[in-house]
C-alpha atoms as a PDB file:
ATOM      1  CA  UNK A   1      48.429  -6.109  27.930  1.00  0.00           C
ATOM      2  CA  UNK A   2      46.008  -7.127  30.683  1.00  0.00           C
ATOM      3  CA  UNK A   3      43.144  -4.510  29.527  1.00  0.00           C
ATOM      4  CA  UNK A   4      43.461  -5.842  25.390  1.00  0.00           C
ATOM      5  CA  UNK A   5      43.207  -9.833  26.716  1.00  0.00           C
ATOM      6  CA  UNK A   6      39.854  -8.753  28.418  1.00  0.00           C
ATOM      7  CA  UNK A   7      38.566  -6.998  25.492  1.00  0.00           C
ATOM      8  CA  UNK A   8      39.422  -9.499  23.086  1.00  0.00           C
ATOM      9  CA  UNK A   9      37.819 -12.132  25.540  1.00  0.00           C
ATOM     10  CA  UNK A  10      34.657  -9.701  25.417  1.00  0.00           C
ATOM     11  CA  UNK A  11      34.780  -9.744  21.767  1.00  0.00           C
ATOM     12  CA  UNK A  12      34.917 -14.028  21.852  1.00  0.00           C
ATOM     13  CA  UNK A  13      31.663 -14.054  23.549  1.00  0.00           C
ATOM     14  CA  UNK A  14      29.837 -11.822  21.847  1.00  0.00           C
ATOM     15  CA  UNK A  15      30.865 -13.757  18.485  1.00  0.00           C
ATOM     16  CA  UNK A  16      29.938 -16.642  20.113  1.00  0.00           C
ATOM     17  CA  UNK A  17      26.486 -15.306  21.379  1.00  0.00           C
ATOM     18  CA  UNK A  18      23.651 -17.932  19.565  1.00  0.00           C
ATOM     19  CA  UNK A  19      21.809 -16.165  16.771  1.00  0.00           C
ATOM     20  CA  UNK A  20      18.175 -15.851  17.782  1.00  0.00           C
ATOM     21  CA  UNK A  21      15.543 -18.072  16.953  1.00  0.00           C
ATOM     22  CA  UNK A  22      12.539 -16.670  15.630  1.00  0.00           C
ATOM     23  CA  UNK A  23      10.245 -18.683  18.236  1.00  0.00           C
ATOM     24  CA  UNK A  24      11.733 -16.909  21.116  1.00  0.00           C
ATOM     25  CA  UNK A  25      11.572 -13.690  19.745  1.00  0.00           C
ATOM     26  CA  UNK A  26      10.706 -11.485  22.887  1.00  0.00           C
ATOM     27  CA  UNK A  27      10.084 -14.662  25.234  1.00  0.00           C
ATOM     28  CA  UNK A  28       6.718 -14.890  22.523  1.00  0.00           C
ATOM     29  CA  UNK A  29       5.220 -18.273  21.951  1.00  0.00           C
ATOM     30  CA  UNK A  30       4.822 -18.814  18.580  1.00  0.00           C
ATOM     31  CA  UNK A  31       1.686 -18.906  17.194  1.00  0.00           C
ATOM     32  CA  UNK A  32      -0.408 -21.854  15.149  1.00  0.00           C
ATOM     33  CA  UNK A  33       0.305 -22.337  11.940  1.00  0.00           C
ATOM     34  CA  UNK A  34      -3.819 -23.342  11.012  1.00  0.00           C
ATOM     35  CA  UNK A  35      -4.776 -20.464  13.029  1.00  0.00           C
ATOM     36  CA  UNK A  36      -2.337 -17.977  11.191  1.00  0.00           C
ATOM     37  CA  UNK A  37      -3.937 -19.438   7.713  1.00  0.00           C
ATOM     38  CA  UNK A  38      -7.256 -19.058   8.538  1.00  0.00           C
ATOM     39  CA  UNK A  39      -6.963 -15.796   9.761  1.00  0.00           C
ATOM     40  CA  UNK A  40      -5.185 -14.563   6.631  1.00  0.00           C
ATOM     41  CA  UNK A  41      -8.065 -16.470   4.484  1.00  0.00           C
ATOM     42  CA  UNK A  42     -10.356 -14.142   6.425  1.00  0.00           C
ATOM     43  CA  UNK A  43      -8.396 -11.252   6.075  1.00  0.00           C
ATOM     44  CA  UNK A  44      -5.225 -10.627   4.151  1.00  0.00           C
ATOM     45  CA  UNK A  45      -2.742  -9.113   6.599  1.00  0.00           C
ATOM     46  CA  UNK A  46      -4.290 -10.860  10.031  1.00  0.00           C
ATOM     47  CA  UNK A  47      -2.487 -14.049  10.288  1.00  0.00           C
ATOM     48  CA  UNK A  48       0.781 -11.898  10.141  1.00  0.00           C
ATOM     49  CA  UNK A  49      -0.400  -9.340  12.799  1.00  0.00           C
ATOM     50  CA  UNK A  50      -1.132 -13.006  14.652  1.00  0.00           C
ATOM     51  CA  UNK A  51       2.609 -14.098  14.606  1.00  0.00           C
ATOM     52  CA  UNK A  52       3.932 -10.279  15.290  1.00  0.00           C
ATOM     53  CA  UNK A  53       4.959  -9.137  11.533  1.00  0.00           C
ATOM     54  CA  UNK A  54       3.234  -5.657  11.531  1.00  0.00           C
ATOM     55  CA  UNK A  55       5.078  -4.490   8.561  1.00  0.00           C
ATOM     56  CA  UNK A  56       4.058  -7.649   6.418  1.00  0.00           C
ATOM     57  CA  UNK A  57       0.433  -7.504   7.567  1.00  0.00           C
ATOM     58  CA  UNK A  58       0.268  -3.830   6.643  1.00  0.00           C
ATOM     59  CA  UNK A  59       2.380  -4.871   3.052  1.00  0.00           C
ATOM     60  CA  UNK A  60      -0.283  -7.748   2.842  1.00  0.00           C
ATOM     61  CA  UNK A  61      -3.304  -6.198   3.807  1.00  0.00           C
ATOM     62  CA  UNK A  62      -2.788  -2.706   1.336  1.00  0.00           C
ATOM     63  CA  UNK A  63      -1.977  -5.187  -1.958  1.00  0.00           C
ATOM     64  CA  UNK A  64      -4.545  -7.660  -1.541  1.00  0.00           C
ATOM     65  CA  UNK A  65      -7.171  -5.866  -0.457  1.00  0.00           C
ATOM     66  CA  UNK A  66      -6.332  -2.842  -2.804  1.00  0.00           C
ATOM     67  CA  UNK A  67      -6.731  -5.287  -5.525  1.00  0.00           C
ATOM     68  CA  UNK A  68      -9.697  -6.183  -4.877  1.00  0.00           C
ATOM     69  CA  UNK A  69     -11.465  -3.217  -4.321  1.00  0.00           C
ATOM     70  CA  UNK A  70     -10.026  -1.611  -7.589  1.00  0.00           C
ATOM     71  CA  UNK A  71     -11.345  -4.091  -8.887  1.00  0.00           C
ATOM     72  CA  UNK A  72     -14.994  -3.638  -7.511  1.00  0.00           C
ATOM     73  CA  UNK A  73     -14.898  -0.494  -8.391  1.00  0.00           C
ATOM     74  CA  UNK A  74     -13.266  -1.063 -11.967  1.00  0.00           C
ATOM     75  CA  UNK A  75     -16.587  -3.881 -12.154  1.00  0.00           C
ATOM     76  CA  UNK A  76     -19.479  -1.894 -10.184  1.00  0.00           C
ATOM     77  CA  UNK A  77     -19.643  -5.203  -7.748  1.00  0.00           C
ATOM     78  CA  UNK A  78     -20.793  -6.782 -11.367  1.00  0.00           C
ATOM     79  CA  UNK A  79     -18.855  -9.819 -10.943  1.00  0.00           C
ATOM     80  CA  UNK A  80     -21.602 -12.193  -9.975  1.00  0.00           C
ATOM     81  CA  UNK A  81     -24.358 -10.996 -12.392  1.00  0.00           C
ATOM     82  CA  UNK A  82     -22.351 -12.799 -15.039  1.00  0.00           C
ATOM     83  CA  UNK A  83     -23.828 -15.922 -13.332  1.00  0.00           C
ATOM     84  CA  UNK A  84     -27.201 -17.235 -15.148  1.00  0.00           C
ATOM     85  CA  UNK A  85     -30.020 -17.029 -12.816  1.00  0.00           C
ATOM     86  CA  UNK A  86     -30.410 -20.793 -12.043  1.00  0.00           C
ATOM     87  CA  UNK A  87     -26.687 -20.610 -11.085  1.00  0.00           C
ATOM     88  CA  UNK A  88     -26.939 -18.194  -8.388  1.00  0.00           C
ATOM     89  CA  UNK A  89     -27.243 -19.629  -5.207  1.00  0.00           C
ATOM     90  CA  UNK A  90     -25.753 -19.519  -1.311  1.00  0.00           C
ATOM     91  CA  UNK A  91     -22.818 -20.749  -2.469  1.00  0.00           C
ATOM     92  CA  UNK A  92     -22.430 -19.901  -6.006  1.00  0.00           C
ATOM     93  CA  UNK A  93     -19.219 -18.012  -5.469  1.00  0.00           C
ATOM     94  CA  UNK A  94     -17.367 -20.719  -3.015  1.00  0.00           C
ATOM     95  CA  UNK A  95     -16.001 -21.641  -6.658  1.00  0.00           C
ATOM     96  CA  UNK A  96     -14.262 -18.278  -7.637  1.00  0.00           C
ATOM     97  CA  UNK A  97     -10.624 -17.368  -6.927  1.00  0.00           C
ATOM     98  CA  UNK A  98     -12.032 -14.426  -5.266  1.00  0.00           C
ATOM     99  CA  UNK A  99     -12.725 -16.990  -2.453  1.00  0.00           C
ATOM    100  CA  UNK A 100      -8.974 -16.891  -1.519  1.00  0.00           C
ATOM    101  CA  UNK A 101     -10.018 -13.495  -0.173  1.00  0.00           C
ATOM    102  CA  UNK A 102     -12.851 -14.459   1.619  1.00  0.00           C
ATOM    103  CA  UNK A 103     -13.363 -11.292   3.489  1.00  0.00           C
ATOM    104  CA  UNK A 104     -13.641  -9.186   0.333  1.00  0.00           C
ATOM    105  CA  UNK A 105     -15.623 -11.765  -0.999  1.00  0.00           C
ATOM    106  CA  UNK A 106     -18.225 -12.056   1.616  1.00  0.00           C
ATOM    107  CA  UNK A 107     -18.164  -8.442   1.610  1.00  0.00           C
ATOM    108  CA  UNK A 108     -18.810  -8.052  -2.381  1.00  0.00           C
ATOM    109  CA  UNK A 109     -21.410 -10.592  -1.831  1.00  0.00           C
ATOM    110  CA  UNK A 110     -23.385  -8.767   0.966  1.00  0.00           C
ATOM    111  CA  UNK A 111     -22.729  -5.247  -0.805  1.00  0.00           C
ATOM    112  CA  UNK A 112     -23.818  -5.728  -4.443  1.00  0.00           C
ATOM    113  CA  UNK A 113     -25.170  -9.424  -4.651  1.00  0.00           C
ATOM    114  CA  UNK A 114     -26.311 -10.376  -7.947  1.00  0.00           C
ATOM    115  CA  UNK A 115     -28.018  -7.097  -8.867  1.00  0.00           C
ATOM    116  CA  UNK A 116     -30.775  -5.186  -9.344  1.00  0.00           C
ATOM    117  CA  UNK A 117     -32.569  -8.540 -10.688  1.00  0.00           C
ATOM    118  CA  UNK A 118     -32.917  -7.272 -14.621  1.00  0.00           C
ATOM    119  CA  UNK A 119     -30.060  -7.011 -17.470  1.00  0.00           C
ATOM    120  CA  UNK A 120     -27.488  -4.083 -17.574  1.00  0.00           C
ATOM    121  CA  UNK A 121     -24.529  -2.882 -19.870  1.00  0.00           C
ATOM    122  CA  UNK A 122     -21.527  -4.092 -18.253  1.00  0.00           C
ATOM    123  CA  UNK A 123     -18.623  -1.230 -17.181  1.00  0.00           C
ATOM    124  CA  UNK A 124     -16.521   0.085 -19.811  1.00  0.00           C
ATOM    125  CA  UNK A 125     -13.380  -1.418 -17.628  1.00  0.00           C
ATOM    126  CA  UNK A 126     -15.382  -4.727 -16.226  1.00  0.00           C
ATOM    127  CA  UNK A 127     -12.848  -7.511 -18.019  1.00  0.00           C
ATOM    128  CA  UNK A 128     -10.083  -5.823 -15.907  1.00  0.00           C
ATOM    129  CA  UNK A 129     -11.824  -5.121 -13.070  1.00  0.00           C
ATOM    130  CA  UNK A 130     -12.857  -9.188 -12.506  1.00  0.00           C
ATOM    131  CA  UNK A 131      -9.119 -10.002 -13.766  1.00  0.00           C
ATOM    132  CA  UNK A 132      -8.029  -7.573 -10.610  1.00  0.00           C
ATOM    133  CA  UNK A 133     -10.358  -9.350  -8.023  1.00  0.00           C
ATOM    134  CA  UNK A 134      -9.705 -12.563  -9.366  1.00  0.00           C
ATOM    135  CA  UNK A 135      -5.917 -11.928  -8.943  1.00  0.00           C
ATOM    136  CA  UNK A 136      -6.454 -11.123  -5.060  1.00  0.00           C
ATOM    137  CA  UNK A 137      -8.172 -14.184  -4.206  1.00  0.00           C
ATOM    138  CA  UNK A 138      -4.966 -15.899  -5.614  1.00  0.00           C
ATOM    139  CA  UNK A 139      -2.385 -13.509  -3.847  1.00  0.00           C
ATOM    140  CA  UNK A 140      -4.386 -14.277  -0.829  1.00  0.00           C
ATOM    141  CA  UNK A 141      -3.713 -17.955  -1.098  1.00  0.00           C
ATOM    142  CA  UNK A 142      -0.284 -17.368  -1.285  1.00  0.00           C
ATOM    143  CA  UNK A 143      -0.046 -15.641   1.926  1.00  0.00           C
ATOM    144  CA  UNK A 144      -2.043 -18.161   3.437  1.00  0.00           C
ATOM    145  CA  UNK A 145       1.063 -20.607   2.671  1.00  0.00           C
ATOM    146  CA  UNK A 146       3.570 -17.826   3.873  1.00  0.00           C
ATOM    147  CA  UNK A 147       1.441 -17.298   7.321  1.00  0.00           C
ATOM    148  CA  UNK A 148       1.819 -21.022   7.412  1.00  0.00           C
ATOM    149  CA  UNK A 149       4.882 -21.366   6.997  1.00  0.00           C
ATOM    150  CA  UNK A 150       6.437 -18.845   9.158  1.00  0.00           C
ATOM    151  CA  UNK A 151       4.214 -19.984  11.942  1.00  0.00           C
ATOM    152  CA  UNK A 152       5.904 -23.591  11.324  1.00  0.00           C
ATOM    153  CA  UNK A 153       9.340 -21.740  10.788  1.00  0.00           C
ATOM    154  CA  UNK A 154       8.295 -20.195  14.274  1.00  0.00           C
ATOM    155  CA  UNK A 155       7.823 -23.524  16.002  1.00  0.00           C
ATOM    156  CA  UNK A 156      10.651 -25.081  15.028  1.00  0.00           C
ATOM    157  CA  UNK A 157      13.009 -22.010  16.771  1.00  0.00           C
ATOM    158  CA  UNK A 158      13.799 -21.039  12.798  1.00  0.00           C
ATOM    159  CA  UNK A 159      17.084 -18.602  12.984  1.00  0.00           C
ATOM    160  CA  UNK A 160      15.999 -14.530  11.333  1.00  0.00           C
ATOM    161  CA  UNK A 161      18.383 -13.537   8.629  1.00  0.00           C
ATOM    162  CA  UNK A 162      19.674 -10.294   8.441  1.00  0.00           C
ATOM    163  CA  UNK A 163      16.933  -9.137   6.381  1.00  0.00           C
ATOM    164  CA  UNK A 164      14.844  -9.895   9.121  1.00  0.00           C
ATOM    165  CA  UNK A 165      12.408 -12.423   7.449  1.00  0.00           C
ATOM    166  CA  UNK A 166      12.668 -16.148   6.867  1.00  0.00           C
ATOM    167  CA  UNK A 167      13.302 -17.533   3.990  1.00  0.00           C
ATOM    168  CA  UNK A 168       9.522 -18.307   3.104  1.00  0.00           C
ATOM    169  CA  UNK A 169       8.679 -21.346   0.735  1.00  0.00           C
ATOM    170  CA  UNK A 170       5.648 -19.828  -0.355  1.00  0.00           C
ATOM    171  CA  UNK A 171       7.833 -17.336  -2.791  1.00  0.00           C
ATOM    172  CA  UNK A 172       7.873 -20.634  -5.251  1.00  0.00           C
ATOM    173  CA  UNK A 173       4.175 -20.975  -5.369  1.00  0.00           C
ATOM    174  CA  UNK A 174       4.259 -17.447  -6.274  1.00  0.00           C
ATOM    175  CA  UNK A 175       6.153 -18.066  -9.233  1.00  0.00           C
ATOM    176  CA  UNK A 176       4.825 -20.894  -9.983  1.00  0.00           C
ATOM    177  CA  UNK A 177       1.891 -19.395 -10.842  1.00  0.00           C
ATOM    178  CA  UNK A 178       3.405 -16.724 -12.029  1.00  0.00           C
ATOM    179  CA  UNK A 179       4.563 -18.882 -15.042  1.00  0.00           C
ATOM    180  CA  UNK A 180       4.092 -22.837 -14.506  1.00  0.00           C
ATOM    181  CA  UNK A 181       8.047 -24.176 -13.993  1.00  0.00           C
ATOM    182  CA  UNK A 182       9.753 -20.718 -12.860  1.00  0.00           C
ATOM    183  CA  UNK A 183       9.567 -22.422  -9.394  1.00  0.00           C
ATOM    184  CA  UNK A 184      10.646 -25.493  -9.834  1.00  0.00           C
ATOM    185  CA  UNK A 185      13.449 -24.185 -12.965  1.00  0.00           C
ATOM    186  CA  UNK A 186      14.924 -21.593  -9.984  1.00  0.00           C
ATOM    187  CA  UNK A 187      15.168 -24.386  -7.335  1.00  0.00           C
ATOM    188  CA  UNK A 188      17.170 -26.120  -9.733  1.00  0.00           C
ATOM    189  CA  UNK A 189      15.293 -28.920 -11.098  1.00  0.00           C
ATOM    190  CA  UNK A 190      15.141 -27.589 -14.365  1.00  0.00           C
ATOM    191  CA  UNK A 191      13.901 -30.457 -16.339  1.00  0.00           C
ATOM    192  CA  UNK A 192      11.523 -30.798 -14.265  1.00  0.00           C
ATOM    193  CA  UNK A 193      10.678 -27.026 -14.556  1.00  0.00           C
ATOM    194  CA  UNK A 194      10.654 -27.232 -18.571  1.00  0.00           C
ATOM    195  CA  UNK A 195       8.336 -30.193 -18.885  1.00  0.00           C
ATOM    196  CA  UNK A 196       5.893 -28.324 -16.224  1.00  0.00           C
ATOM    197  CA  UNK A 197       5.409 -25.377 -18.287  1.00  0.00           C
ATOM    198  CA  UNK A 198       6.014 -26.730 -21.805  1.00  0.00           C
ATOM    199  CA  UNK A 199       2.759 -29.209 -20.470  1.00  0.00           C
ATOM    200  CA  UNK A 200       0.671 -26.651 -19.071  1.00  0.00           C
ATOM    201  CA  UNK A 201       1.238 -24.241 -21.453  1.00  0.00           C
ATOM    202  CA  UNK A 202       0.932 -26.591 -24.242  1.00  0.00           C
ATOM    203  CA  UNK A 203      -2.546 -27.671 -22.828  1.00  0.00           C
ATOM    204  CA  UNK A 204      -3.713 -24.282 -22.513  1.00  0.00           C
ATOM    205  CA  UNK A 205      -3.107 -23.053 -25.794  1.00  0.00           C
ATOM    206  CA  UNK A 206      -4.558 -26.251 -27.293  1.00  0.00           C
ATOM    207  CA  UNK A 207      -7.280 -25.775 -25.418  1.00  0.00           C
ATOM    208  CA  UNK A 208      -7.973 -22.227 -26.231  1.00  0.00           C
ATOM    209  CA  UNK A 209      -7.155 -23.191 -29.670  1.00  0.00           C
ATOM    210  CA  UNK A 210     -10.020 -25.671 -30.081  1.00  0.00           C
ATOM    211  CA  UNK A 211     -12.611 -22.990 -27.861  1.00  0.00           C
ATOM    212  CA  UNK A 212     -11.422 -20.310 -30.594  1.00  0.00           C
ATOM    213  CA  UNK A 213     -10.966 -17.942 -27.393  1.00  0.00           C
ATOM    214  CA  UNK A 214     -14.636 -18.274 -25.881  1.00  0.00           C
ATOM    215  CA  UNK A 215     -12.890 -20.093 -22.684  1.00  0.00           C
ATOM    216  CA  UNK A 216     -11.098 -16.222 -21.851  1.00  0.00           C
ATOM    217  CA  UNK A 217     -14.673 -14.990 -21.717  1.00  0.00           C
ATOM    218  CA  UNK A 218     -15.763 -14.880 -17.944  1.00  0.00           C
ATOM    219  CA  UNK A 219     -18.655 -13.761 -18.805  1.00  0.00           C
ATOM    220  CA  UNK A 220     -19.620 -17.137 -21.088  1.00  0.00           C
ATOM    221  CA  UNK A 221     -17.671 -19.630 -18.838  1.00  0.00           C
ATOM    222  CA  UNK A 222     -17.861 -18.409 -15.258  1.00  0.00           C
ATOM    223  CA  UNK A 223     -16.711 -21.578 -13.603  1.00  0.00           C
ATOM    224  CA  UNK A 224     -14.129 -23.048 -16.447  1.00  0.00           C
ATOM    225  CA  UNK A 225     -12.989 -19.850 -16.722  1.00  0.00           C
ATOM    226  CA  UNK A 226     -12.199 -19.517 -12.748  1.00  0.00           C
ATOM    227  CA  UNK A 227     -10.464 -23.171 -13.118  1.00  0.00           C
ATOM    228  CA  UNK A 228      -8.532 -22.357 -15.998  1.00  0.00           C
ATOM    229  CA  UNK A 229      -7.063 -18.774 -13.982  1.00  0.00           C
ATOM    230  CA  UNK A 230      -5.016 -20.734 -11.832  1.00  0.00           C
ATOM    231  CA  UNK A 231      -2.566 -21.076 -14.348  1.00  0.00           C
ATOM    232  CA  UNK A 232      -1.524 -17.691 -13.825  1.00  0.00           C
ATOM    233  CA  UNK A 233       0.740 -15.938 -16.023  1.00  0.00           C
ATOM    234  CA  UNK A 234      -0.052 -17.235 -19.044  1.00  0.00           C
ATOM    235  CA  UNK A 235      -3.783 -17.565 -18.717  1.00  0.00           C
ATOM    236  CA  UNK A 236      -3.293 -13.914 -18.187  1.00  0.00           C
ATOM    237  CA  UNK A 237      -1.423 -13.000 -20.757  1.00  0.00           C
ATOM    238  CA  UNK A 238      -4.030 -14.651 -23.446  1.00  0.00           C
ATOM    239  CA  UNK A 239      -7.215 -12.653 -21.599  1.00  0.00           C
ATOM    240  CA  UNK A 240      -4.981  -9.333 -22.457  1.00  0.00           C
ATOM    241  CA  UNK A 241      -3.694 -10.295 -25.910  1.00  0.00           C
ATOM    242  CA  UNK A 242      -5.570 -13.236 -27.784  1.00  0.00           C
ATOM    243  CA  UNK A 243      -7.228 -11.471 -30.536  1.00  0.00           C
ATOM    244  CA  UNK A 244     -11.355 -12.473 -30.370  1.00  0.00           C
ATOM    245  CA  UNK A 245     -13.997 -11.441 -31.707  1.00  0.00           C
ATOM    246  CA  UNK A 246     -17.723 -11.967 -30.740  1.00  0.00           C
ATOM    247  CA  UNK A 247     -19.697 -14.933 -30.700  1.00  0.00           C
ATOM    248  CA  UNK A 248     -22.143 -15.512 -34.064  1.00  0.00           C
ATOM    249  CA  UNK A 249     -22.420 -18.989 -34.304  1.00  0.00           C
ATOM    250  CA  UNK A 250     -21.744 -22.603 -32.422  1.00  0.00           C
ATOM    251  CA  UNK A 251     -18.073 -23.501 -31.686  1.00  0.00           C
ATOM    252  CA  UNK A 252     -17.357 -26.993 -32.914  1.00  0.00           C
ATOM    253  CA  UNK A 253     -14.719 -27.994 -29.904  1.00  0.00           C
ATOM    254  CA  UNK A 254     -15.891 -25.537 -27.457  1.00  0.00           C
ATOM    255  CA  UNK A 255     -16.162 -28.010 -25.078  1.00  0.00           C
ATOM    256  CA  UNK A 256     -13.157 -30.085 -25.578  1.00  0.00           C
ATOM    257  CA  UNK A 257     -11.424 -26.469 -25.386  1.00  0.00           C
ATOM    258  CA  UNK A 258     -12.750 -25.334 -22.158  1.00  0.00           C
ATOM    259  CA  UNK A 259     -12.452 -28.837 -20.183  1.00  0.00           C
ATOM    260  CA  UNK A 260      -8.567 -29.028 -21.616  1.00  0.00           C
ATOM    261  CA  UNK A 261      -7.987 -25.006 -20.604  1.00  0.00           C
ATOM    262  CA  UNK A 262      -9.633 -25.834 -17.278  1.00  0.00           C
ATOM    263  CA  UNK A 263      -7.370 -28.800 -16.439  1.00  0.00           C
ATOM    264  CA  UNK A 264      -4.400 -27.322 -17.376  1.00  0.00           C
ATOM    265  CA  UNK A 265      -5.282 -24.723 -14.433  1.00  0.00           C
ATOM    266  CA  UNK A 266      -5.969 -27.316 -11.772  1.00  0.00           C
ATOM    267  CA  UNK A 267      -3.101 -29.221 -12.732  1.00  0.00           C
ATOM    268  CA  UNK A 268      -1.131 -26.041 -11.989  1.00  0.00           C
ATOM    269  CA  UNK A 269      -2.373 -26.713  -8.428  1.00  0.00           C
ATOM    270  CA  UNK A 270      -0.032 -29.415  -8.369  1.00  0.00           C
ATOM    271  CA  UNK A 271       2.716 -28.034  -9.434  1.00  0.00           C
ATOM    272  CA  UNK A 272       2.560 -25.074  -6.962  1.00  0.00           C
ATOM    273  CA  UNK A 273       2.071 -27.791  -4.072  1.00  0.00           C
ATOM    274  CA  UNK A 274       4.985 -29.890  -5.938  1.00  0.00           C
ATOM    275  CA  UNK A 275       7.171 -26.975  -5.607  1.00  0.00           C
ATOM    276  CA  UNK A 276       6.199 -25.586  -2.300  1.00  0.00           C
ATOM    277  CA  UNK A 277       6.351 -28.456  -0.168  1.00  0.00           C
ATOM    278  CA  UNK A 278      10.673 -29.643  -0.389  1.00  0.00           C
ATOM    279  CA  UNK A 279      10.932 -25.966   0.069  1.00  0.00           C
ATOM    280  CA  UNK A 280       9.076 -26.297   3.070  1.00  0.00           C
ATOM    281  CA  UNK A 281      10.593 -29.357   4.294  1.00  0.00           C
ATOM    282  CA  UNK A 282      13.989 -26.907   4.044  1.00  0.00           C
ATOM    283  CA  UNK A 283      12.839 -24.394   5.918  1.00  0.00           C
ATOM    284  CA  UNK A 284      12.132 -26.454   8.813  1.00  0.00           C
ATOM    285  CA  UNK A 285      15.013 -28.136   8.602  1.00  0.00           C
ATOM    286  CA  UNK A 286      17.136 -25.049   9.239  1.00  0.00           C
ATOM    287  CA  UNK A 287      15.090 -24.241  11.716  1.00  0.00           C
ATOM    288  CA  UNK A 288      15.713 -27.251  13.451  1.00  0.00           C
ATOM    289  CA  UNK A 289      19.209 -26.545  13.115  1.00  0.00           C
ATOM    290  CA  UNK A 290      18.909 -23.302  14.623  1.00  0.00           C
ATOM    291  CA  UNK A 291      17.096 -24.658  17.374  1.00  0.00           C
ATOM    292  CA  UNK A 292      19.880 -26.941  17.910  1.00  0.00           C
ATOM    293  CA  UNK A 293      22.397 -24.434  18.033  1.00  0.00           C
ATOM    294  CA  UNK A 294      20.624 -21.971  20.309  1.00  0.00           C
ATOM    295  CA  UNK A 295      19.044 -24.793  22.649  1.00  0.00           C
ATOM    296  CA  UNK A 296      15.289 -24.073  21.585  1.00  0.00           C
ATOM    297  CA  UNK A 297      12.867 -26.105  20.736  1.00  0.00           C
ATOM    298  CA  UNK A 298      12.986 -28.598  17.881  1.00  0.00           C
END
């Protein structure tokens, strides 16, 4: 009788043991959040090796960069030479989503430039190739926001799950620009969700409408094009199935078309930021709790 009241009193405390807080993981400080972003801008993967996630950093660094250097190969390191000459400057590419990569991009730049200085044929695979780079600047972004975030998680002695990862708010701007809504339509605010993509959407299509399909043409609208590619999914979609053909003449509401397309993009900024930040304000909040319970930090 004696020996089962000890064990089950050993079995009370070890229920009763404090889950641990991912700030005092190890007795490790956490790290900064703005030091964990820039370091990820710079290079996909670092800001995670910052804060001690090998396994993401290795996860991050393989996608992002592998991305992007498919798609310089995919492109011949083209990308820039779609630029008009009196375009290309120091900073003519600060304005490209390949910028969320700014390693690779700095890298490209150095590397290939804008050419040879005289005309070429383009690859045979150059539309995807750009449409691969472009998509790691993005990706890039959004692990900016989850090095952020888990740094902030960090600080504020946020509790690990069992799968061993916090539950990251930067998985709605994901899907957000996945398909403008999903993240807001998933967190439940639905209506909200509905009117966000039926908006965007709705502007992009009008927009492409009126271009007739010359705004999905890098090549003719570098920078309206790279606003316009934050919309994500859909903007996608179009470059892969909207039936053009070339160019032969003026395009009445070409530019009423790419200003519209472009908009719609930017105002897909909004909603990622619209869905990312209550998320945010969640995940600290549980990690306040946590904090609370184990006696960490706040």
């Amino acid at each position: 009788m004696g020996s089962t009241m000890i064990k089950t009193g050993a079995m009370n405390k070890i229920k009763a043991k404090p889950p641990r807080a991912l700030g005092s993981k190890k007795g490790k400080a956490s790290g900064e959040p703005l030091v964990a972003l820039f370091l990820t801008w710079f290079m996909p993967g670092v800001g995670h090796l910052y804060l001690g996630r090998l396994a993401q950093a290795l996860v991050a660094f393989v996608v992002v960069e592998g991305l992007f250097f498919l798609g310089l190969f995919l492109s011949d390191g083209m990308l820039l030479e779609y630029l008009y000459p009196e375009l290309r400057g120091t900073f003519a590419a600060a304005l490209t989503p390949e910028a969320g990569n700014l390693g690779g991009l700095l890298w490209q730049v150095r590397s290939y430039g804008y050419g040879p200085g005289f005309p070429r044929p383009w690859p045979a695979q150059m539309n995807l190739g750009v449409l691969l780079t472009a998509s790691s600047g993005i990706l890039n972004l959004i692990l900016m926001c989850h090095a952020h975030t888990l740094a902030r998680f960090d600080q504020a002695g946020g509790r690990l799950p069992e799968s061993g990862d916090s539950s990251n708010a930067s998985r709605w701007v994901l899907l957000t620009w996945i398909c403008p809504g999903l993240g807001h339509w998933l967190q439940g605010r639905r209506r909200r969700g509905v009117l966000i993509f039926l908006g965007l959407v709705g502007l992009f299509v009008l927009g492409s409408t009126l271009a007739e399909g010359t705004n999905l043409i890098r090549e003719r609208h570098f920078y309206y094009w790279s606003g316009q590619f934050l919309l994500g999914g859909p903007a996608l979609l179009a470059e892969a199935f909207w039936s053009r053909g070339p160019v032969t003449g003026p395009v009445s509401y070409e530019d009423a078309g790419l200003v519209i397309g472009c908009v719609a993009g930017m105002l897909n900024v909004l909603a990622m930021l619209d869905a990312y930040s209550p998320a945010e304000a969640s995940s600290e909040d549980s990690g306040e709790e946590a904090s609370q319970v184990t006696g960490g930090p706040a």
